[in-house]
PDB file of N, CA and C in Angstrom:
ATOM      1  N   UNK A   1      84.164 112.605 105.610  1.00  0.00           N
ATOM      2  CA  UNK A   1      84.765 112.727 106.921  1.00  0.00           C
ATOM      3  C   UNK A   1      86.049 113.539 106.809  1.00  0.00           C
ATOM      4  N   UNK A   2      86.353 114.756 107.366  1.00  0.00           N
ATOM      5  CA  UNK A   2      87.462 115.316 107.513  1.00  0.00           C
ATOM      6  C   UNK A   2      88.883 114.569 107.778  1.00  0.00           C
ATOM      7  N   UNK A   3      88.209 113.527 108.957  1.00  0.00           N
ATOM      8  CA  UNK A   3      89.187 113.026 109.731  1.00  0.00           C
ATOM      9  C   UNK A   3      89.356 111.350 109.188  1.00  0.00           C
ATOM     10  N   UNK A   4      90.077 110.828 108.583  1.00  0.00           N
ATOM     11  CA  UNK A   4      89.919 108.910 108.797  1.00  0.00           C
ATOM     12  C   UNK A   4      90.922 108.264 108.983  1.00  0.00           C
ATOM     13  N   UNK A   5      90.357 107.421 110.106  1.00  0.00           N
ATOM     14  CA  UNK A   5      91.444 106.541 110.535  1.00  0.00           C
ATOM     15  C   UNK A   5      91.635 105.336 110.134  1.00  0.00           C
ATOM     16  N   UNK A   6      92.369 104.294 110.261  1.00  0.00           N
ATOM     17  CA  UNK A   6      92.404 102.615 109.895  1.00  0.00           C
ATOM     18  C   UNK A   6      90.913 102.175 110.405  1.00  0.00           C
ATOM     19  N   UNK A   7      90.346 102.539 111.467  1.00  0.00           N
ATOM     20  CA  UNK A   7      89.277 102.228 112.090  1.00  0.00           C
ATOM     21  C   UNK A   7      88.329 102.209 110.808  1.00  0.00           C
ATOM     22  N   UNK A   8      87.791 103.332 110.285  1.00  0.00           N
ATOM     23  CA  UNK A   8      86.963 104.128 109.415  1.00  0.00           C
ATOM     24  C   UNK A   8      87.448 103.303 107.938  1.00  0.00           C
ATOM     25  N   UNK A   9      88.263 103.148 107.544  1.00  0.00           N
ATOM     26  CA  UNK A   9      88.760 102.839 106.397  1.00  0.00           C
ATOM     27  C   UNK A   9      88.688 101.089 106.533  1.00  0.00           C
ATOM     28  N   UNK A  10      88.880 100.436 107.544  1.00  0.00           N
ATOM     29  CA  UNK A  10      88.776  99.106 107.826  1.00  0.00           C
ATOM     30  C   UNK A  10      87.593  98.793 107.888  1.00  0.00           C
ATOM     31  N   UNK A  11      86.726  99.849 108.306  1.00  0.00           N
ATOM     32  CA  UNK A  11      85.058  99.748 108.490  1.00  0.00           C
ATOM     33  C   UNK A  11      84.413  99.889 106.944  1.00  0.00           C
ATOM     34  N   UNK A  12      85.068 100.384 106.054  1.00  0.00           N
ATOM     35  CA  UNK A  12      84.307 100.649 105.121  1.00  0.00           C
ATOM     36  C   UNK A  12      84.691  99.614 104.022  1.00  0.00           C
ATOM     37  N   UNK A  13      85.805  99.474 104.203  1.00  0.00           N
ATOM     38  CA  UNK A  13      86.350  97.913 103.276  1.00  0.00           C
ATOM     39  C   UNK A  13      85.450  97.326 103.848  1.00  0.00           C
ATOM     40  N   UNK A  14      85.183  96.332 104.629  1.00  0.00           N
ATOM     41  CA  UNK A  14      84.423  95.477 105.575  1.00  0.00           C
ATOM     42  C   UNK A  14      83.273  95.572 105.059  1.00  0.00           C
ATOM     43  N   UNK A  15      82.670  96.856 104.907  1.00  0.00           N
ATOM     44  CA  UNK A  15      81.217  97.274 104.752  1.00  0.00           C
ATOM     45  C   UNK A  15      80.899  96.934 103.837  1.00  0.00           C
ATOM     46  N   UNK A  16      81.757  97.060 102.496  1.00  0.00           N
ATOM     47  CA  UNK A  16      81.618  96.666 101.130  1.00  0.00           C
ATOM     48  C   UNK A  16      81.754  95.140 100.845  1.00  0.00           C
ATOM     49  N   UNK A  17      82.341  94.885 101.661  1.00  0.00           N
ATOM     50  CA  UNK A  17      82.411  93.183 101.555  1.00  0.00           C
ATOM     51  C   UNK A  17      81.058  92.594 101.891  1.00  0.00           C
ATOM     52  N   UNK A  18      80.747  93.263 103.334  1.00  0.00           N
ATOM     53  CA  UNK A  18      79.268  92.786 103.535  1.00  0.00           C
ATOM     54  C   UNK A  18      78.036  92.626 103.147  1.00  0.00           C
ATOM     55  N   UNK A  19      78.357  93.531 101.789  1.00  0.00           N
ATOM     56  CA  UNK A  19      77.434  94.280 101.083  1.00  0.00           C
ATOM     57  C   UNK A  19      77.515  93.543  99.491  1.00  0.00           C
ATOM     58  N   UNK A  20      78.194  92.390  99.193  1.00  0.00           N
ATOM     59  CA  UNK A  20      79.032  91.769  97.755  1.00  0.00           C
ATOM     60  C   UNK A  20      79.311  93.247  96.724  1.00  0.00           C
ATOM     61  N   UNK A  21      80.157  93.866  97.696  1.00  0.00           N
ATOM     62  CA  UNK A  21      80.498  95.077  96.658  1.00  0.00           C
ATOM     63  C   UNK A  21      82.146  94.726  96.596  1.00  0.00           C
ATOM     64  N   UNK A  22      82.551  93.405  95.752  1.00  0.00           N
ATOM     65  CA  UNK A  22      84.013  93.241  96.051  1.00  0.00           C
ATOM     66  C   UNK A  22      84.444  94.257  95.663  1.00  0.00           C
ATOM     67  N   UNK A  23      84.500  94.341  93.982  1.00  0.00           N
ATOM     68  CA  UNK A  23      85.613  95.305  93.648  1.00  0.00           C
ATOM     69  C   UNK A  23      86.019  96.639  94.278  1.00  0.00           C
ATOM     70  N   UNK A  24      84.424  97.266  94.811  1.00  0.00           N
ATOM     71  CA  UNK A  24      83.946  98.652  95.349  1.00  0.00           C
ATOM     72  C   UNK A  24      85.636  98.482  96.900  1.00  0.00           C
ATOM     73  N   UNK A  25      85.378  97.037  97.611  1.00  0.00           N
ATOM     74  CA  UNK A  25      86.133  96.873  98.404  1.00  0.00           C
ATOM     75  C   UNK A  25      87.714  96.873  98.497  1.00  0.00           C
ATOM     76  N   UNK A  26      87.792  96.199  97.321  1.00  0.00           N
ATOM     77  CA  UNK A  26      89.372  96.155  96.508  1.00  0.00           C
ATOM     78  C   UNK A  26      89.934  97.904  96.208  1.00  0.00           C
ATOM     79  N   UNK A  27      88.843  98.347  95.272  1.00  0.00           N
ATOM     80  CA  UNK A  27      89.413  99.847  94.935  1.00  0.00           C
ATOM     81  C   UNK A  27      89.505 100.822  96.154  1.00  0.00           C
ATOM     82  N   UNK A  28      88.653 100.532  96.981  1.00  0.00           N
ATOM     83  CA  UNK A  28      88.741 101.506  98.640  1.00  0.00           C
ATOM     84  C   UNK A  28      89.834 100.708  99.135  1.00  0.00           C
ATOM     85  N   UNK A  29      90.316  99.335  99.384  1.00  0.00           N
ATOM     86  CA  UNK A  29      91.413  99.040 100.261  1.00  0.00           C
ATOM     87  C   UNK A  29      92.948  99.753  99.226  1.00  0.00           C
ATOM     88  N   UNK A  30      92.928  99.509  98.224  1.00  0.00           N
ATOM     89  CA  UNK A  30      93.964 100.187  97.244  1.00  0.00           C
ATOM     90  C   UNK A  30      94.172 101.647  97.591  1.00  0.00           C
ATOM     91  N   UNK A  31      93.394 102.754  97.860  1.00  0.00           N
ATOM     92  CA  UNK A  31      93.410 103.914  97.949  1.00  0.00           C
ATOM     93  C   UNK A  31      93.818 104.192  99.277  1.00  0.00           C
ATOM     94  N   UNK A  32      93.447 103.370 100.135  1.00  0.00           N
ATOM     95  CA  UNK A  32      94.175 103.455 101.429  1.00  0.00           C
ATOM     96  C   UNK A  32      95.452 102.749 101.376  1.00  0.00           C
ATOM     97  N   UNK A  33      95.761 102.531 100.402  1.00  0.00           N
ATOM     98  CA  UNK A  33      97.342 102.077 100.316  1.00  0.00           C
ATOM     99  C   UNK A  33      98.075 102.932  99.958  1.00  0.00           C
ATOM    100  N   UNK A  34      97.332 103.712  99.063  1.00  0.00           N
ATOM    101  CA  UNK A  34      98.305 105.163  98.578  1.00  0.00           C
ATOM    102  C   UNK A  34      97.824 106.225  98.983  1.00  0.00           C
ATOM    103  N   UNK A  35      97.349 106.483 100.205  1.00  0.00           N
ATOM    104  CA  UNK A  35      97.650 107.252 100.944  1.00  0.00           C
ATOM    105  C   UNK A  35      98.592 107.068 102.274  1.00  0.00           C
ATOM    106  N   UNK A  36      98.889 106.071 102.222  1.00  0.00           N
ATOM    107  CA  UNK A  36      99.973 105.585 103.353  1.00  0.00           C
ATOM    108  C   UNK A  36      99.196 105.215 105.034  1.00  0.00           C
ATOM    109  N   UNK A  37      97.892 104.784 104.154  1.00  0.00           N
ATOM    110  CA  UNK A  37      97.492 104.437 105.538  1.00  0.00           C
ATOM    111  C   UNK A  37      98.124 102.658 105.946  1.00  0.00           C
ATOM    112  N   UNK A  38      98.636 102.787 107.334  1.00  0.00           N
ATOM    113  CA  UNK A  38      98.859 101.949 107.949  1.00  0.00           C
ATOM    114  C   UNK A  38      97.456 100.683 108.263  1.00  0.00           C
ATOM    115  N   UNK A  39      97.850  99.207 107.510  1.00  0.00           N
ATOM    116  CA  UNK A  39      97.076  98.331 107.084  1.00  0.00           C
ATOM    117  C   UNK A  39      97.045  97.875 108.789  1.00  0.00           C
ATOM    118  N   UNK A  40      95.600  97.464 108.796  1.00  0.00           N
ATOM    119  CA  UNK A  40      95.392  96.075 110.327  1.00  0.00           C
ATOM    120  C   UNK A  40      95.265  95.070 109.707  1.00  0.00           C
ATOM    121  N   UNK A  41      95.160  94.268 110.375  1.00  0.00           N
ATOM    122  CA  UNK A  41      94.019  92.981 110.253  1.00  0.00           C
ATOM    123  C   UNK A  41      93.000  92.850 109.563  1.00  0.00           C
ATOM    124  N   UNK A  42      92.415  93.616 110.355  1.00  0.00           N
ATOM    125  CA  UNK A  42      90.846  93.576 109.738  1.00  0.00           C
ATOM    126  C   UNK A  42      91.229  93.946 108.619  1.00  0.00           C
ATOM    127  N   UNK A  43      91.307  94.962 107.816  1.00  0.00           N
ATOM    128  CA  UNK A  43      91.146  95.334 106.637  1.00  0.00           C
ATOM    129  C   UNK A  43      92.119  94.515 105.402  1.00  0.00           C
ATOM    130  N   UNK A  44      92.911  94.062 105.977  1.00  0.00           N
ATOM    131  CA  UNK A  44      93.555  93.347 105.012  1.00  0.00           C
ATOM    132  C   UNK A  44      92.610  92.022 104.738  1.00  0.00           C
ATOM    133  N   UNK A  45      92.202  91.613 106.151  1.00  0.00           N
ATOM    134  CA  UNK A  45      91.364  89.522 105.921  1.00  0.00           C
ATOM    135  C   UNK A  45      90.051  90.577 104.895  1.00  0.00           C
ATOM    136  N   UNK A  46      89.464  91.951 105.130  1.00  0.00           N
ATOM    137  CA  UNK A  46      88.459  91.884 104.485  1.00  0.00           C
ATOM    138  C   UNK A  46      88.971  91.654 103.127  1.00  0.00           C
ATOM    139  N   UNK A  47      90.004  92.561 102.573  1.00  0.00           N
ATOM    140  CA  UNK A  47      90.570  92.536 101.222  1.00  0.00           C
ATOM    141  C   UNK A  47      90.670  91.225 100.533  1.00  0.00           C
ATOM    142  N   UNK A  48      91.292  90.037 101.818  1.00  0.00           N
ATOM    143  CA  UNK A  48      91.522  88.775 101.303  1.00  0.00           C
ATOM    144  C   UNK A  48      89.767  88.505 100.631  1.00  0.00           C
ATOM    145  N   UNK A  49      88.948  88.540 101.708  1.00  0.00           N
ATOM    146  CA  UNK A  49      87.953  88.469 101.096  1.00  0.00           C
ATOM    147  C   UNK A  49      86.855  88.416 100.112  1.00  0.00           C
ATOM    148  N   UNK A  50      87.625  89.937  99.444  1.00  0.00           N
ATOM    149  CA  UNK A  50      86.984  90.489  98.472  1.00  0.00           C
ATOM    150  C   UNK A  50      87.723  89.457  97.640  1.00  0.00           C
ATOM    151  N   UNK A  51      88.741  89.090  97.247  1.00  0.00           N
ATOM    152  CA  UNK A  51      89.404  88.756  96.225  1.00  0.00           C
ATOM    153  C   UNK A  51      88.902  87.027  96.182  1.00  0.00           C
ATOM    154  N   UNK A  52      88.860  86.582  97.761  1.00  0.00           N
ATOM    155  CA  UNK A  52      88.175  85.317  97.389  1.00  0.00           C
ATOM    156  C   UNK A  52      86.538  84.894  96.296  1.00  0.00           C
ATOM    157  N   UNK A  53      85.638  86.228  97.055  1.00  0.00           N
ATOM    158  CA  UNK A  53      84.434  85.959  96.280  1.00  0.00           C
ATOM    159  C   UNK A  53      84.648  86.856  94.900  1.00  0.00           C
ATOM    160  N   UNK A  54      85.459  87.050  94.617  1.00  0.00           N
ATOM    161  CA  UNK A  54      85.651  87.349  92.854  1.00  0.00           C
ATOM    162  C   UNK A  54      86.900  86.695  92.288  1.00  0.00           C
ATOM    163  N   UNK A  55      87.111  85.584  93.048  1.00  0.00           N
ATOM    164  CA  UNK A  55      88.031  84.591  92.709  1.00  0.00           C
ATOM    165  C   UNK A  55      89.120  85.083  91.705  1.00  0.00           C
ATOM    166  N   UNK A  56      89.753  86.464  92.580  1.00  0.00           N
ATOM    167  CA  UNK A  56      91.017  87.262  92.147  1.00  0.00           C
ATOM    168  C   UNK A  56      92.357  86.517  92.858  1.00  0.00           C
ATOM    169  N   UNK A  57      92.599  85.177  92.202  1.00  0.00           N
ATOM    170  CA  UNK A  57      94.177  85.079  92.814  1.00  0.00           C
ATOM    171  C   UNK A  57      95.246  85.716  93.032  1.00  0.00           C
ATOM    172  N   UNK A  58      95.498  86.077  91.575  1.00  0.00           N
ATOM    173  CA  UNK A  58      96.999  87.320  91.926  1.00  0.00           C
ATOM    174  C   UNK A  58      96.518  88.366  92.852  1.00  0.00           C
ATOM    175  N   UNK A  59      95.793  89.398  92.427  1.00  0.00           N
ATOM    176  CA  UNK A  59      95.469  90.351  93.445  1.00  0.00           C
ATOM    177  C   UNK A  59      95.478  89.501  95.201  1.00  0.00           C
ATOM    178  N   UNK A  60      94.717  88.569  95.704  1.00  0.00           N
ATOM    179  CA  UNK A  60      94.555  87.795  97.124  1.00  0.00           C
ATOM    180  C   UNK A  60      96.470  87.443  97.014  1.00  0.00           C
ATOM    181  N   UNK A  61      97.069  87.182  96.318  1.00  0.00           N
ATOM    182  CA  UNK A  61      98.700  86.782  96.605  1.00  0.00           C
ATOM    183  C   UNK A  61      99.625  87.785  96.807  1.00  0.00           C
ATOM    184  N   UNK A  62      99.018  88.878  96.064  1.00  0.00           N
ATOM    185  CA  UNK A  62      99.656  90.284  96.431  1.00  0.00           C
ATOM    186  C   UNK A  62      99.469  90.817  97.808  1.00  0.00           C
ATOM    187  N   UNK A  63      97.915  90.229  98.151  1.00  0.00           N
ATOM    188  CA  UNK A  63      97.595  90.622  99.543  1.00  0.00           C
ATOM    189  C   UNK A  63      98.559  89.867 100.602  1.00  0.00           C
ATOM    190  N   UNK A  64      98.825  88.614 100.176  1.00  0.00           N
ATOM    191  CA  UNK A  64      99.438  87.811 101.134  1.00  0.00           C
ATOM    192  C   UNK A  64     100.881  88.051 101.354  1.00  0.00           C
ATOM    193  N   UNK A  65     101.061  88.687 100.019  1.00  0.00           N
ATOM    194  CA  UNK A  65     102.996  89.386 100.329  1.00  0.00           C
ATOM    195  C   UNK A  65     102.529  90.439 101.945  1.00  0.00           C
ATOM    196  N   UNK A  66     101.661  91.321 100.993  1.00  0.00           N
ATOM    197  CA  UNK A  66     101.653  92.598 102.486  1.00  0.00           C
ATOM    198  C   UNK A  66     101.176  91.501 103.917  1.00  0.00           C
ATOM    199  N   UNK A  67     100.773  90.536 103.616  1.00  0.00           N
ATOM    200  CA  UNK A  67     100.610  89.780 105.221  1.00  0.00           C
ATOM    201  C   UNK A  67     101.808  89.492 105.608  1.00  0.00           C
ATOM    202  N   UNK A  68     102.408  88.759 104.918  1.00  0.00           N
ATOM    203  CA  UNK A  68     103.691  88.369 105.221  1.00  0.00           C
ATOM    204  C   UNK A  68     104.727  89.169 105.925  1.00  0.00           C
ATOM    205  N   UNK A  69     104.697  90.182 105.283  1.00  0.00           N
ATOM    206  CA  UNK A  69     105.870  91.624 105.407  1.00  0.00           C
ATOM    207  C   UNK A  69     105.261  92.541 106.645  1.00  0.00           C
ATOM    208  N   UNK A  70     103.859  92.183 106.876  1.00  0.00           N
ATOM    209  CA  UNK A  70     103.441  92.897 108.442  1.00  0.00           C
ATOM    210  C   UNK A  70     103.494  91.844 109.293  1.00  0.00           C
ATOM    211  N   UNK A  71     103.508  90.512 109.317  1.00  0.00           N
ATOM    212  CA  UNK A  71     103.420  89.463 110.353  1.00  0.00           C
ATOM    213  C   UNK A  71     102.194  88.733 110.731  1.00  0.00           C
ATOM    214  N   UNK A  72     101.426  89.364 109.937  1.00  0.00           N
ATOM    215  CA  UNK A  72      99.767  89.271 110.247  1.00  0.00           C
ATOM    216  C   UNK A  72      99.534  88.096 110.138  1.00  0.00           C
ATOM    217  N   UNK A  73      99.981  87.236 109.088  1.00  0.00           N
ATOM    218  CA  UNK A  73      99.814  85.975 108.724  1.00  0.00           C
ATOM    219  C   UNK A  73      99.463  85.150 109.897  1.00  0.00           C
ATOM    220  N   UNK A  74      99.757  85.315 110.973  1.00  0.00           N
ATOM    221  CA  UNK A  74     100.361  84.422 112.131  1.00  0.00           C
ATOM    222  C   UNK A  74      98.718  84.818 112.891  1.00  0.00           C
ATOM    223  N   UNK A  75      98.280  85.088 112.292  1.00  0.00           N
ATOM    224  CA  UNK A  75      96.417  85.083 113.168  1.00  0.00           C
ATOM    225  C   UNK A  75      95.985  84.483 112.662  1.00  0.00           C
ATOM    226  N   UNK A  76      95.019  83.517 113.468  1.00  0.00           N
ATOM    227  CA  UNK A  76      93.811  82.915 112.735  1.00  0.00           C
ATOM    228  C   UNK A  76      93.046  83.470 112.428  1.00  0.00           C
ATOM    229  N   UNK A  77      92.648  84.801 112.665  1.00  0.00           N
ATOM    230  CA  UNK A  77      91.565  85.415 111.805  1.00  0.00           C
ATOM    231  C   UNK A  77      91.806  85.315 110.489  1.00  0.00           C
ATOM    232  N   UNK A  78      92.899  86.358 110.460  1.00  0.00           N
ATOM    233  CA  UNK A  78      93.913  86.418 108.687  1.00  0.00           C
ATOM    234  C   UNK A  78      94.120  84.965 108.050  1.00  0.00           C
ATOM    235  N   UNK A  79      94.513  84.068 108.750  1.00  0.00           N
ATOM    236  CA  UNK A  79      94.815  83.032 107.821  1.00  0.00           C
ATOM    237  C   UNK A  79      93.907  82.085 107.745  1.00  0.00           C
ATOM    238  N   UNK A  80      92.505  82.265 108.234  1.00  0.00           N
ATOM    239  CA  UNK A  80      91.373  81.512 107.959  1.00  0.00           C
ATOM    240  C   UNK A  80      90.634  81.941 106.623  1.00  0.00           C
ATOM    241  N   UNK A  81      91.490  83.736 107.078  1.00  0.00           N
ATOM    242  CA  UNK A  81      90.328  84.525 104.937  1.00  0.00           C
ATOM    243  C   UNK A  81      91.261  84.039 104.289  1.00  0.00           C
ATOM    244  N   UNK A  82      92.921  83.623 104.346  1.00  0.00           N
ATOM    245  CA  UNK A  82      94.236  83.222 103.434  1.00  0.00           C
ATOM    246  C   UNK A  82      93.429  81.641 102.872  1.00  0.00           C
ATOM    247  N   UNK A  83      93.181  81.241 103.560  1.00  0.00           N
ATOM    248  CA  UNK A  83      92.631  79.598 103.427  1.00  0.00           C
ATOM    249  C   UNK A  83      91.273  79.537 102.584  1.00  0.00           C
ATOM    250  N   UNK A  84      90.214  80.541 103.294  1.00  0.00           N
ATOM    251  CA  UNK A  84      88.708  80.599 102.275  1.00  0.00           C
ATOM    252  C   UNK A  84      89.451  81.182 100.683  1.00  0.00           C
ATOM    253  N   UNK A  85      90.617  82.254 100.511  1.00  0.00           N
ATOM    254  CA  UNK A  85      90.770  82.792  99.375  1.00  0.00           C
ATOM    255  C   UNK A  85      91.496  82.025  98.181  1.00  0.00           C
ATOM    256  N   UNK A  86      92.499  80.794  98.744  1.00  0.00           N
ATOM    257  CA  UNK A  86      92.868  79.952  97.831  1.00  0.00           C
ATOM    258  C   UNK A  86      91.780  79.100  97.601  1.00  0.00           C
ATOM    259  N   UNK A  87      91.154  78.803  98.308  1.00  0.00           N
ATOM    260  CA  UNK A  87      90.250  77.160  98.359  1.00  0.00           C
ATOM    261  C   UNK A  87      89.144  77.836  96.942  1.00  0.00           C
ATOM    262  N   UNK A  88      88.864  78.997  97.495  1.00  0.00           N
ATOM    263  CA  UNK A  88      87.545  79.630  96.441  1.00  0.00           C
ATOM    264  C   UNK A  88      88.271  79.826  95.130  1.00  0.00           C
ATOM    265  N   UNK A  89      89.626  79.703  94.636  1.00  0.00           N
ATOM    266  CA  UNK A  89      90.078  80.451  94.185  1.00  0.00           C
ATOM    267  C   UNK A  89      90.864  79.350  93.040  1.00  0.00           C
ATOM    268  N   UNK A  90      90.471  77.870  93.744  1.00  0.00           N
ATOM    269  CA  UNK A  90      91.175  76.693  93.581  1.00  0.00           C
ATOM    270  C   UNK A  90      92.331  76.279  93.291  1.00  0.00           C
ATOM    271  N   UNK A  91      93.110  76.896  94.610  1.00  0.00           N
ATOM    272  CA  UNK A  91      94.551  76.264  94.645  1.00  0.00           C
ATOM    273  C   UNK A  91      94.392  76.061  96.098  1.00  0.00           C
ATOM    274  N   UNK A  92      94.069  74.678  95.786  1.00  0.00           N
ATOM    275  CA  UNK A  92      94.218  73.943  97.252  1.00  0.00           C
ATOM    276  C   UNK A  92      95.719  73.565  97.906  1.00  0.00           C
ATOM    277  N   UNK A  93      95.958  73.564  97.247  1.00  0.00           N
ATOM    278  CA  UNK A  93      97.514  73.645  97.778  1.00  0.00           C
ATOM    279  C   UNK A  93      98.017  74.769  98.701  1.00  0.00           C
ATOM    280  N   UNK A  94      98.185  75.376  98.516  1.00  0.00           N
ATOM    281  CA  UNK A  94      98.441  77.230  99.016  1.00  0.00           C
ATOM    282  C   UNK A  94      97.445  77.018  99.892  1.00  0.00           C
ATOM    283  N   UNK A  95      95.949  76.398  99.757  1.00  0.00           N
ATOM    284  CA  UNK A  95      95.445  76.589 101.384  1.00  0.00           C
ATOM    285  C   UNK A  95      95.774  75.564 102.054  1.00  0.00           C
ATOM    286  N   UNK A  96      96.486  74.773 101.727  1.00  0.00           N
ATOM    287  CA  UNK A  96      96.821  73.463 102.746  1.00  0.00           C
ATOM    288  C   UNK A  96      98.151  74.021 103.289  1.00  0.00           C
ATOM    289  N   UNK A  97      99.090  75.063 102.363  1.00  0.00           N
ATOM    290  CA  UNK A  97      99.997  74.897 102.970  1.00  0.00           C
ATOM    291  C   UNK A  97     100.030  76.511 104.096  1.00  0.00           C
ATOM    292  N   UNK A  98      98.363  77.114 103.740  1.00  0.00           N
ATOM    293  CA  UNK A  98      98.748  78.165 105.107  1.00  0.00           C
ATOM    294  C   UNK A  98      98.007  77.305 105.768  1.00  0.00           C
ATOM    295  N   UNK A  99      97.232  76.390 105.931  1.00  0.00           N
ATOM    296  CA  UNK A  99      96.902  76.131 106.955  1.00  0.00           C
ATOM    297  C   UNK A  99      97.828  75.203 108.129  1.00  0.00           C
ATOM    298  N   UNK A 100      98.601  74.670 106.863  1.00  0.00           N
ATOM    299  CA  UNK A 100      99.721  73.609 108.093  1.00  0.00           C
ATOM    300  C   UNK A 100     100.373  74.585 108.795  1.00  0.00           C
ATOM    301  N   UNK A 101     100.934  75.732 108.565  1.00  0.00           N
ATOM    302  CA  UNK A 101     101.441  76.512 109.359  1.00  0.00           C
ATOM    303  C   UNK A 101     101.220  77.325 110.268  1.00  0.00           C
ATOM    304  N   UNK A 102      99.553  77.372 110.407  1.00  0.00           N
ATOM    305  CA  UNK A 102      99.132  77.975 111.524  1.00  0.00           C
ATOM    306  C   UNK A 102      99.485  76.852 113.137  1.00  0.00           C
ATOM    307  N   UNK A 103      99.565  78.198 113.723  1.00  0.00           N
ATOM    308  CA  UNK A 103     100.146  76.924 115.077  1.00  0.00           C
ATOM    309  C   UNK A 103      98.989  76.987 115.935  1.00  0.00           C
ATOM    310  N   UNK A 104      98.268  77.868 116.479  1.00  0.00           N
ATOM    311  CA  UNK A 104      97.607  78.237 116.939  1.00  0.00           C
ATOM    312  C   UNK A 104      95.674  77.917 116.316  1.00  0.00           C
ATOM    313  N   UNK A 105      95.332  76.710 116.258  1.00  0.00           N
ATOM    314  CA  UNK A 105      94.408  76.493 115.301  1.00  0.00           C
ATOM    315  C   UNK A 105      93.021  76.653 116.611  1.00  0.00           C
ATOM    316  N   UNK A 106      92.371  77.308 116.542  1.00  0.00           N
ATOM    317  CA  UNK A 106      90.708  77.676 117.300  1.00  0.00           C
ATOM    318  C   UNK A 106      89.915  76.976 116.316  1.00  0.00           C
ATOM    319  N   UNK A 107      88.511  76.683 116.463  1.00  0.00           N
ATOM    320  CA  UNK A 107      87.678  76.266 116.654  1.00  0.00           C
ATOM    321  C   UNK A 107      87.451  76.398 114.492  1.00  0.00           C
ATOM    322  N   UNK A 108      88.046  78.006 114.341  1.00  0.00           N
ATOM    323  CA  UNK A 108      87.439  78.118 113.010  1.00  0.00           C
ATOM    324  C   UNK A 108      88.481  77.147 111.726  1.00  0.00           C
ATOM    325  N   UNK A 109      89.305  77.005 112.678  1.00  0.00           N
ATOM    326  CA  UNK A 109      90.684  76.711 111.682  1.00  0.00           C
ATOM    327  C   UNK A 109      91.192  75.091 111.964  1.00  0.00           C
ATOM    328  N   UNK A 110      89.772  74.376 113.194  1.00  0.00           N
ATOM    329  CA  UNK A 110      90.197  72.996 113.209  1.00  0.00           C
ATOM    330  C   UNK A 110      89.607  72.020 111.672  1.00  0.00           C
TER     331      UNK A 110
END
């Protein structure tokens, strides 16, 4: 593609996740880091993702600094993959303690 946006790049992390291509997902969300693409949502919970089903803690805690430092944290989308990525990852702790802090708890996060 000549052209890619967060859209395209969030779509293709995603894609690879969907696909159990973690690492494939990890090394494409990394490369859009150094190119200075501006992170969403989506592509970051996919990243959390990847790191949950290859039960990558540090890498998923590194992810959770960049949540932190964008605000993202504060979605239940994001902090439902923050919660699947410790629990898989077995530090139940760290998911008990993003989950006490969600305020806003829906249906996925009761």
């Amino acid at each position: 593609m000549p052209e890619r946006s967060a859209v395209t790049w969030s779509s293709m992390v995603s894609g690879y996740v969907q696909n159990n291509l973690y690492e494939e997902a990890l090394m494409l969300f990394h490369r859009a880091q150094k190119v200075g693409l501006q992170q969403t949502q989506f592509t970051l919970s996919s990243a959390v993702s990847a790191c949950a089903s290859l039960s990558a803690l540090i890498e998923g805690n590194q992810i959770h600094a960049v949540l932190l430092r964008t605000g993202f944290c504060l979605n239940a989308f994001v902090s439902a993959s923050l919660i699947d990525m410790y629990a898989k990852c077995g530090s139940i702790e760290d998911a008990y303690l993003v989950f006490s802090v969600v305020k806003d708890r829906n249906v996925v996060l009761s």
